[in-house]
N, C-alpha and C. Protein backbone atom coordinates (compact mmCIF):
# COMPACT_ATOMS: atom_id res chain seq x y z
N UNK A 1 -17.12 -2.08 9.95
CA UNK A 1 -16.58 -2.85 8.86
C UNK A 1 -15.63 -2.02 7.99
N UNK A 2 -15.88 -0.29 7.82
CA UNK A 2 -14.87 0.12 6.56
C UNK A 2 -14.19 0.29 7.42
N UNK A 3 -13.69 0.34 9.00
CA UNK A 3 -12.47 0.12 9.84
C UNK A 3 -11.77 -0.36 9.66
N UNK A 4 -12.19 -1.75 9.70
CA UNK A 4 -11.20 -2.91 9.21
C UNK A 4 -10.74 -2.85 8.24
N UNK A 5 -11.57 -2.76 6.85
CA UNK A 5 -10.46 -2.62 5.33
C UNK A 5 -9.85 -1.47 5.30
N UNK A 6 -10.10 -0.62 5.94
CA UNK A 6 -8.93 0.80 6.51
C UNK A 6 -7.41 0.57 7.07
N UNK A 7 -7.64 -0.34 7.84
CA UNK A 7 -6.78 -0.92 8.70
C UNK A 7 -5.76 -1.61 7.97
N UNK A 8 -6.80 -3.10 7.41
CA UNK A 8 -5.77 -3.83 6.10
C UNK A 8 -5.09 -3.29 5.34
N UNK A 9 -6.02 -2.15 4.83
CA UNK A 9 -5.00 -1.46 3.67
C UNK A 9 -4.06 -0.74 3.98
N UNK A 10 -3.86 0.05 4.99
CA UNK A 10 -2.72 0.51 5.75
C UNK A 10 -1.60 -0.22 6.06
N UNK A 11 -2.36 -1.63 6.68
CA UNK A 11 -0.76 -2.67 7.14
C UNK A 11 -0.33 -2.84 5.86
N UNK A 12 -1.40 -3.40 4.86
CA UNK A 12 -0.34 -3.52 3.43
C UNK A 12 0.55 -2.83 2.89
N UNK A 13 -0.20 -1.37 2.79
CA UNK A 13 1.07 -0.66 2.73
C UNK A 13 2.27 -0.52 3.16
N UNK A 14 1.59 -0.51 4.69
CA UNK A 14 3.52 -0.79 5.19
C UNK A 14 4.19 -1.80 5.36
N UNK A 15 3.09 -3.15 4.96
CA UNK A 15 4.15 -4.53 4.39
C UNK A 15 4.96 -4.31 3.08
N UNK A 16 4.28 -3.40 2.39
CA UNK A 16 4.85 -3.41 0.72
C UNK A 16 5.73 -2.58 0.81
N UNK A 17 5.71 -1.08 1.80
CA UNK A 17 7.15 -0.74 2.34
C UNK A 17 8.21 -1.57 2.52
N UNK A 18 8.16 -2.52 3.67
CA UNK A 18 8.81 -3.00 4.09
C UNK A 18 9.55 -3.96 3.34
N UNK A 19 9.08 -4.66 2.39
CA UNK A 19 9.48 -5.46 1.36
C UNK A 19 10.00 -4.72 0.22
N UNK A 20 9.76 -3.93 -0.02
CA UNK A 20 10.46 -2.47 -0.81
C UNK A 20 11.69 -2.25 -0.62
N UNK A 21 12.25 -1.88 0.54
CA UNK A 21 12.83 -0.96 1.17
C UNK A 21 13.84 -2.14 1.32
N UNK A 22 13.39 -3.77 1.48
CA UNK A 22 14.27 -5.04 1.91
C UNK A 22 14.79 -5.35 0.45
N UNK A 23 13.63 -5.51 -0.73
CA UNK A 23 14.28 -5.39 -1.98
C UNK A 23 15.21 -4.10 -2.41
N UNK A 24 15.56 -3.43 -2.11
CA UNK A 24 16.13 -2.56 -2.14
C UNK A 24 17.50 -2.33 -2.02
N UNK A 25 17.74 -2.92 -0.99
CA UNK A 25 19.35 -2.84 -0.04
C UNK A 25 19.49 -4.60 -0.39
N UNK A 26 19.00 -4.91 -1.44
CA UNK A 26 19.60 -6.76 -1.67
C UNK A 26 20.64 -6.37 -2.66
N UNK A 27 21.77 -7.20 -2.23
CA UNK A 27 22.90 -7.45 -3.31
C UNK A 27 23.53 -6.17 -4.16
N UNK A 28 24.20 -6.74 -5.00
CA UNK A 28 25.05 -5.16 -5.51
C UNK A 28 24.09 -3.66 -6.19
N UNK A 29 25.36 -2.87 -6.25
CA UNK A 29 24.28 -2.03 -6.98
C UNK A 29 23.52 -2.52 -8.12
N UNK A 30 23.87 -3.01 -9.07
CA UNK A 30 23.15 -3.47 -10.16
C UNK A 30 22.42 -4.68 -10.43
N UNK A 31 21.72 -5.12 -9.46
CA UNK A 31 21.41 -6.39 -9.07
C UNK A 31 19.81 -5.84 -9.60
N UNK A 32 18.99 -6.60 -10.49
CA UNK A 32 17.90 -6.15 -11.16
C UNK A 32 16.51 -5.99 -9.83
N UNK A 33 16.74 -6.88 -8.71
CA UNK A 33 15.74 -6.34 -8.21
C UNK A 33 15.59 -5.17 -7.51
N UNK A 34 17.04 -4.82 -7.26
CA UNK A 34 17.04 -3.44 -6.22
C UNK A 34 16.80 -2.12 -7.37
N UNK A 35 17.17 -2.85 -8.75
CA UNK A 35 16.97 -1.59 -9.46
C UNK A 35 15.60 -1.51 -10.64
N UNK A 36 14.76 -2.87 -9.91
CA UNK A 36 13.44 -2.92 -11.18
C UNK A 36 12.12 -3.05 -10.17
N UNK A 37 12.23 -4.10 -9.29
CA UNK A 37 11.03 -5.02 -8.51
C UNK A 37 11.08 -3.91 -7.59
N UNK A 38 12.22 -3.31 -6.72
CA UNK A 38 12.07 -2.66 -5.47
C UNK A 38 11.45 -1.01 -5.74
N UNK A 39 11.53 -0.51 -6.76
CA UNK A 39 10.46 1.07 -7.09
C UNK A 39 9.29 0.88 -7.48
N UNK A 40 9.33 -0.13 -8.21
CA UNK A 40 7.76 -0.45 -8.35
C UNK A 40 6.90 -0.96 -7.45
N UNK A 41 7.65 -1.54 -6.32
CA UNK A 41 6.96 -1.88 -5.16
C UNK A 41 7.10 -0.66 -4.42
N UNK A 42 7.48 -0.32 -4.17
CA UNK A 42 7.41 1.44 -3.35
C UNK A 42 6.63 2.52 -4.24
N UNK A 43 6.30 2.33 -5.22
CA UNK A 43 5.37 3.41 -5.85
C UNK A 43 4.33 2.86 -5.44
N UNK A 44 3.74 1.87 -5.78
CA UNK A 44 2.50 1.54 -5.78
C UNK A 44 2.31 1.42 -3.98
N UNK A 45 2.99 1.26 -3.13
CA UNK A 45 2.90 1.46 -1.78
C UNK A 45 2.67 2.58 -1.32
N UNK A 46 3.36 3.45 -1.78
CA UNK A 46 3.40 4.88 -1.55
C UNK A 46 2.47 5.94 -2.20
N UNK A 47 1.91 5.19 -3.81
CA UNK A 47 0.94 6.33 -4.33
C UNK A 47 -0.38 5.54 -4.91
N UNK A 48 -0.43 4.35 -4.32
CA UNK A 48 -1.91 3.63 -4.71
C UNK A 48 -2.58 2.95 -2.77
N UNK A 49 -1.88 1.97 -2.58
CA UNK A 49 -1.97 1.43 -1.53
C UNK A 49 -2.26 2.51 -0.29
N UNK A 50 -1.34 3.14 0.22
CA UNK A 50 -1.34 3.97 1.52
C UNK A 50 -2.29 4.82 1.02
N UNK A 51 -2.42 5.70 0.04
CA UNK A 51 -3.75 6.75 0.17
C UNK A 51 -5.10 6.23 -0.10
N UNK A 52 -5.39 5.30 -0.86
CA UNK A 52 -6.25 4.07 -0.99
C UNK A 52 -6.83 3.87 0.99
N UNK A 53 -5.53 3.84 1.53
CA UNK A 53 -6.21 3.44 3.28
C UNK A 53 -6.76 4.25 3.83
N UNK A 54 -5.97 5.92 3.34
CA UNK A 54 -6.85 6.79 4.20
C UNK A 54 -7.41 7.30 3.86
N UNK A 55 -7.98 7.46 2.09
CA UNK A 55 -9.66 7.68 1.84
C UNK A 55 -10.31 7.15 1.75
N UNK A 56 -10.43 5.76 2.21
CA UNK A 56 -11.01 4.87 2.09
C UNK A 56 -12.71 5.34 3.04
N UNK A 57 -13.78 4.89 1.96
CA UNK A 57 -15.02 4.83 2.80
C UNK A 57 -16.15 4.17 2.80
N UNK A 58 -16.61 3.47 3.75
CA UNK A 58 -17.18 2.10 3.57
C UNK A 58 -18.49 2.61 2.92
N UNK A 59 -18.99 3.51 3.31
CA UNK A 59 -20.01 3.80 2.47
C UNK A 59 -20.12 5.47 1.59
N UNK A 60 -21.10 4.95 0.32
CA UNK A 60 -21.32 6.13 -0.05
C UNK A 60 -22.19 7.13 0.56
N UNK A 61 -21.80 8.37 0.72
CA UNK A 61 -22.09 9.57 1.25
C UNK A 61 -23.80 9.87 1.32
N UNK A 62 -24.14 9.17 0.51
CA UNK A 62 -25.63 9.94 0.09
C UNK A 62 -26.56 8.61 0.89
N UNK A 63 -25.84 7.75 1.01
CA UNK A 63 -26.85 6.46 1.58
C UNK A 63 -27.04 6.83 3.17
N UNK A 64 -28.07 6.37 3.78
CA UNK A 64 -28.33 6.19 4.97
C UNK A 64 -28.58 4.57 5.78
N UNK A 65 -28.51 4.19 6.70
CA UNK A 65 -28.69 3.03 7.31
C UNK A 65 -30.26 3.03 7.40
N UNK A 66 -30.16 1.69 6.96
CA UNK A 66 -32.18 1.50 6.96
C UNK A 66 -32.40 1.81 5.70
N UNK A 67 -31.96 2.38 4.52
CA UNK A 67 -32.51 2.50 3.31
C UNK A 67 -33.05 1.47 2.27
């Protein structure tokens, strides 16, 4: 099971890349989303989301199965 929300949270990330990176290259230089919506979607992709996937752990350390 913490596979899977490992997994999710990873593709999200690189959906929120991807939508980042698409807000990004829209319309002129000064076009408010390439210069407001599209970093804030790449920060939080890049420094909440993606490391969020790979420390992610389904359980706490001290528990055992059967407890």
């Amino acid at each position: 099971m913490a596979n899977r929300k490992k997994i999710i949270l990873l593709a999200l990330g690189v959906l929120m890349l991807v939508v980042g990176f698409v807000c990004l290259g829209q319309g002129p230089a000064n076009n408010p989303i390439s210069l407001t919506v599209a970093p804030v979607i790449l920060v939080l992709a890049y420094l909440v989301i993606i490391p969020l996937g790979i420390l992610w752990s389904g359980e706490k350390q001290g528990q055992q199965k059967g407890d």
